[in-house]
N, C-alpha and C. Protein backbone atom coordinates (compact mmCIF):
# COMPACT_ATOMS: atom_id res chain seq x y z
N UNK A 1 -13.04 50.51 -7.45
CA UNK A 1 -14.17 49.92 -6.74
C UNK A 1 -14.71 48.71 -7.50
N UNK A 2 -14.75 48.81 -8.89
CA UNK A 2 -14.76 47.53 -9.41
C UNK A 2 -14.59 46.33 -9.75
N UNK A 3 -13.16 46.46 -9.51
CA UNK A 3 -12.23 45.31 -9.27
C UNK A 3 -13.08 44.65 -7.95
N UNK A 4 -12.48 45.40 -6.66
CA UNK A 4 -13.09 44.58 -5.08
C UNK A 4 -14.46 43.94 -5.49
N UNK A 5 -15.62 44.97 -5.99
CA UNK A 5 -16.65 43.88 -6.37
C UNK A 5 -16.91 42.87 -6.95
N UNK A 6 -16.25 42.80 -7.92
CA UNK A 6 -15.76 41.09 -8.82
C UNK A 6 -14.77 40.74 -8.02
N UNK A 7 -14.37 40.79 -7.34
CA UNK A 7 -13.52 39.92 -5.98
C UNK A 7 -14.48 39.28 -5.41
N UNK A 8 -15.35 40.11 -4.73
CA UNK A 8 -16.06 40.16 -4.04
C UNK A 8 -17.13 38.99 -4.49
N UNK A 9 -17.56 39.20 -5.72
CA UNK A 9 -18.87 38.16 -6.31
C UNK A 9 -17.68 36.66 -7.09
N UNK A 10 -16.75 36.88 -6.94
CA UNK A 10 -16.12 35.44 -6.94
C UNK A 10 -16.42 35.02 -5.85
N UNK A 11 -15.71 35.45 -4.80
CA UNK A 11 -15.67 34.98 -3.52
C UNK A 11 -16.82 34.25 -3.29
N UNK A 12 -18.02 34.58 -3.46
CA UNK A 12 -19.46 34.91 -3.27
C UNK A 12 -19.61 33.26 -3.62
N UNK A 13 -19.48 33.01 -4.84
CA UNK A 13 -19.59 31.41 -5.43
C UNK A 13 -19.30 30.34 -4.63
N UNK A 14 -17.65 30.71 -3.79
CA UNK A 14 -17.52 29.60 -2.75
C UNK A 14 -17.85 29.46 -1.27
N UNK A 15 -18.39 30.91 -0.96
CA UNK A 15 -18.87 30.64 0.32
C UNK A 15 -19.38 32.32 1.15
N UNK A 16 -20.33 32.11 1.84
CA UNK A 16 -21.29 32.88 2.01
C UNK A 16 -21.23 33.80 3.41
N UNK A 17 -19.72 34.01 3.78
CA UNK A 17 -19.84 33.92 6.09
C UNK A 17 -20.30 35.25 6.06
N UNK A 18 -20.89 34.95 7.10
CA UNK A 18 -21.00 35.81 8.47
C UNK A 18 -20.52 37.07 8.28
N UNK A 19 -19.58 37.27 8.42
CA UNK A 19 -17.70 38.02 8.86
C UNK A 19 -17.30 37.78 7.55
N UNK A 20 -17.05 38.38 6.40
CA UNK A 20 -16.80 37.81 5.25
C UNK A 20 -15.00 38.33 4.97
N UNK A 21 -14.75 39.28 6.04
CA UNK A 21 -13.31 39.78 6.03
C UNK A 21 -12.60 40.30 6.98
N UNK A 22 -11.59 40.79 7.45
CA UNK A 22 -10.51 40.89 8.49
C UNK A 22 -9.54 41.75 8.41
N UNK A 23 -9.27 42.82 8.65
CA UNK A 23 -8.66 43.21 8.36
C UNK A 23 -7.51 43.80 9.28
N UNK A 24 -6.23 44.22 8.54
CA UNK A 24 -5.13 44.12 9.54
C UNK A 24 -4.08 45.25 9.27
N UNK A 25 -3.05 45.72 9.53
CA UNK A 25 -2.10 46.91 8.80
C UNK A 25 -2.36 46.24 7.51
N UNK A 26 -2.77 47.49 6.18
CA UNK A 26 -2.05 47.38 4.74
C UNK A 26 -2.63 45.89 4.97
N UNK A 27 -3.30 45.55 5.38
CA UNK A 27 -3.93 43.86 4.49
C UNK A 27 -5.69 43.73 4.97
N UNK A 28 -6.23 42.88 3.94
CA UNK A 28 -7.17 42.85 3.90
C UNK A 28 -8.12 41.63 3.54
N UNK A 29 -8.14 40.52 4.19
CA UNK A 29 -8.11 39.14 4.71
C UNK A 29 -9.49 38.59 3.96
N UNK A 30 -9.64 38.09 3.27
CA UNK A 30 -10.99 37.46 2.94
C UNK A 30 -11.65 35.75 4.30
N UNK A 31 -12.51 35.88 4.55
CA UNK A 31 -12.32 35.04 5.59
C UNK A 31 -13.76 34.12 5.07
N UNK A 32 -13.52 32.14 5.69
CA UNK A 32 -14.53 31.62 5.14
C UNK A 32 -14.25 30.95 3.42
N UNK A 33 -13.03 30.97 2.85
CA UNK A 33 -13.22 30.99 1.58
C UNK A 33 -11.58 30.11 1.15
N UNK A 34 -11.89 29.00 1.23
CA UNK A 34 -10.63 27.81 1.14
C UNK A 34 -9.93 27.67 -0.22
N UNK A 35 -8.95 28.10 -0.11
CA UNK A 35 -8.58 28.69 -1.27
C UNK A 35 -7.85 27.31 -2.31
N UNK A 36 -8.42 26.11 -1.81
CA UNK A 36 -8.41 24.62 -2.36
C UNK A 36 -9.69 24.06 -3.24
N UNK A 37 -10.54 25.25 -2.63
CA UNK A 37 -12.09 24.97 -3.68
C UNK A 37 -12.24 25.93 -4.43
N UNK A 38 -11.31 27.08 -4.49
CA UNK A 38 -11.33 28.06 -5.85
C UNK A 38 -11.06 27.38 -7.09
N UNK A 39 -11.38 27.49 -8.41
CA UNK A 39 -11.08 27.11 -9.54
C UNK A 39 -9.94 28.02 -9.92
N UNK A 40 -9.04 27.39 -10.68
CA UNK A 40 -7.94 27.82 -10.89
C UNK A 40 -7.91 29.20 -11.66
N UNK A 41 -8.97 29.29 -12.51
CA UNK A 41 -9.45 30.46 -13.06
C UNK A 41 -9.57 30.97 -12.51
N UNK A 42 -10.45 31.12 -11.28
CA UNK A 42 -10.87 32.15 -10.25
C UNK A 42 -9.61 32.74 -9.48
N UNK A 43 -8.81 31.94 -8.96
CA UNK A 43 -7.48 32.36 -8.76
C UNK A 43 -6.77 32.57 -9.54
N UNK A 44 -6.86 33.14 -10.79
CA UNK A 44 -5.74 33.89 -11.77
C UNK A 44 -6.27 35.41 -11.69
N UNK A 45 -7.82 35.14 -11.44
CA UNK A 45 -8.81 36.25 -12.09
C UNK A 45 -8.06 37.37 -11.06
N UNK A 46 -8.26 36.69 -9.82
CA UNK A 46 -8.47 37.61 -8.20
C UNK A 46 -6.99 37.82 -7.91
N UNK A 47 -5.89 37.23 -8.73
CA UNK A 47 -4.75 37.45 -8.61
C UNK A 47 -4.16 38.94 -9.46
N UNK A 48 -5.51 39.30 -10.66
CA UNK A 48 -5.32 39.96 -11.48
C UNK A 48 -5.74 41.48 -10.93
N UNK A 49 -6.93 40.97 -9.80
CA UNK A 49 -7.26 41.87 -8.93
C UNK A 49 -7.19 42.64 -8.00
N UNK A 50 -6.16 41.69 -7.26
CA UNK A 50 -4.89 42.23 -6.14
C UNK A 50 -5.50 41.09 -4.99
N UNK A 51 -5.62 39.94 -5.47
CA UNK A 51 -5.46 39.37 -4.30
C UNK A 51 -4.98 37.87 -4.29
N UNK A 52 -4.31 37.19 -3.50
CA UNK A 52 -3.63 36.39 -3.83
C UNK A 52 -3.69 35.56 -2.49
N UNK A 53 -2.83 34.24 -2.77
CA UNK A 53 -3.30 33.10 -1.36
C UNK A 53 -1.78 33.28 -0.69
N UNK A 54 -2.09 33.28 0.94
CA UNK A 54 -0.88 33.86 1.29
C UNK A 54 -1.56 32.64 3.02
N UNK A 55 -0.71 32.25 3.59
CA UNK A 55 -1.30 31.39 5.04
C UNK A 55 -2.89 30.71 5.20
N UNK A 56 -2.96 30.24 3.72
CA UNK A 56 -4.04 29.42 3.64
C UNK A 56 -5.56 29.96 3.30
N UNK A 57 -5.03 31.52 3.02
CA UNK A 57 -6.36 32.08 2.67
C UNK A 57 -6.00 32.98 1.70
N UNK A 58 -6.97 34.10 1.41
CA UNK A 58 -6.72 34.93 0.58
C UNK A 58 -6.46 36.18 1.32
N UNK A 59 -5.48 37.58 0.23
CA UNK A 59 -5.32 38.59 1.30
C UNK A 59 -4.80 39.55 0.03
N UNK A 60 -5.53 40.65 0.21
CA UNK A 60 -4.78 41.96 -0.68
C UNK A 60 -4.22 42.79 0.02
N UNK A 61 -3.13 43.86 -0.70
CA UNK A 61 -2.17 44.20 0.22
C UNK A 61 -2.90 45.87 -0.68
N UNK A 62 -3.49 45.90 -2.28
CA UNK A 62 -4.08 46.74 -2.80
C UNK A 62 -5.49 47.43 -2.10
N UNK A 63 -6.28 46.37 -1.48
CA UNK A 63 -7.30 46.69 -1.13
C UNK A 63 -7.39 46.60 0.65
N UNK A 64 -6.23 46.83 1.10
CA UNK A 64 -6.21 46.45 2.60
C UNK A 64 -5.63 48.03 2.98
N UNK A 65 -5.28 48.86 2.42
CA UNK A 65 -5.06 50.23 2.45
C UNK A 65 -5.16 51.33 1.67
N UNK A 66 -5.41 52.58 2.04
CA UNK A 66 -6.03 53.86 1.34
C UNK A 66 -4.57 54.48 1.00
């Protein structure tokens, strides 16, 4: 549960939606969050976390199923 929340409060830094996620079979879509204005750090961090840039956004395949 810790991990998703420091996902979660990265995310948080670049943008604030509505709808903040999406979800689909085994995936779990972050939505709102351009993965061209992440700092490269931030995308190593969230890569470390289970989530990674996949069709222009972000998406875990760890946190998108039980």
């Amino acid at each position: 549960m810790e991990d998703l929340i420091e996902a979660l409060r990265i995310f948080l830094k670049y943008a604030n939606p509505y709808s903040p996620t999406h979800c689909e079979h085994d995936e779990l879509w972050i939505a709102g969050v351009d993965p061209g204005e992440v700092s490269s750090a931030d995308v190593a961090r969230l890569d470390e976390l289970g989530f990674f840039v996949d069709d222009g956004g972000f998406k875990s395949f760890r946190f998108g199923s039980a």
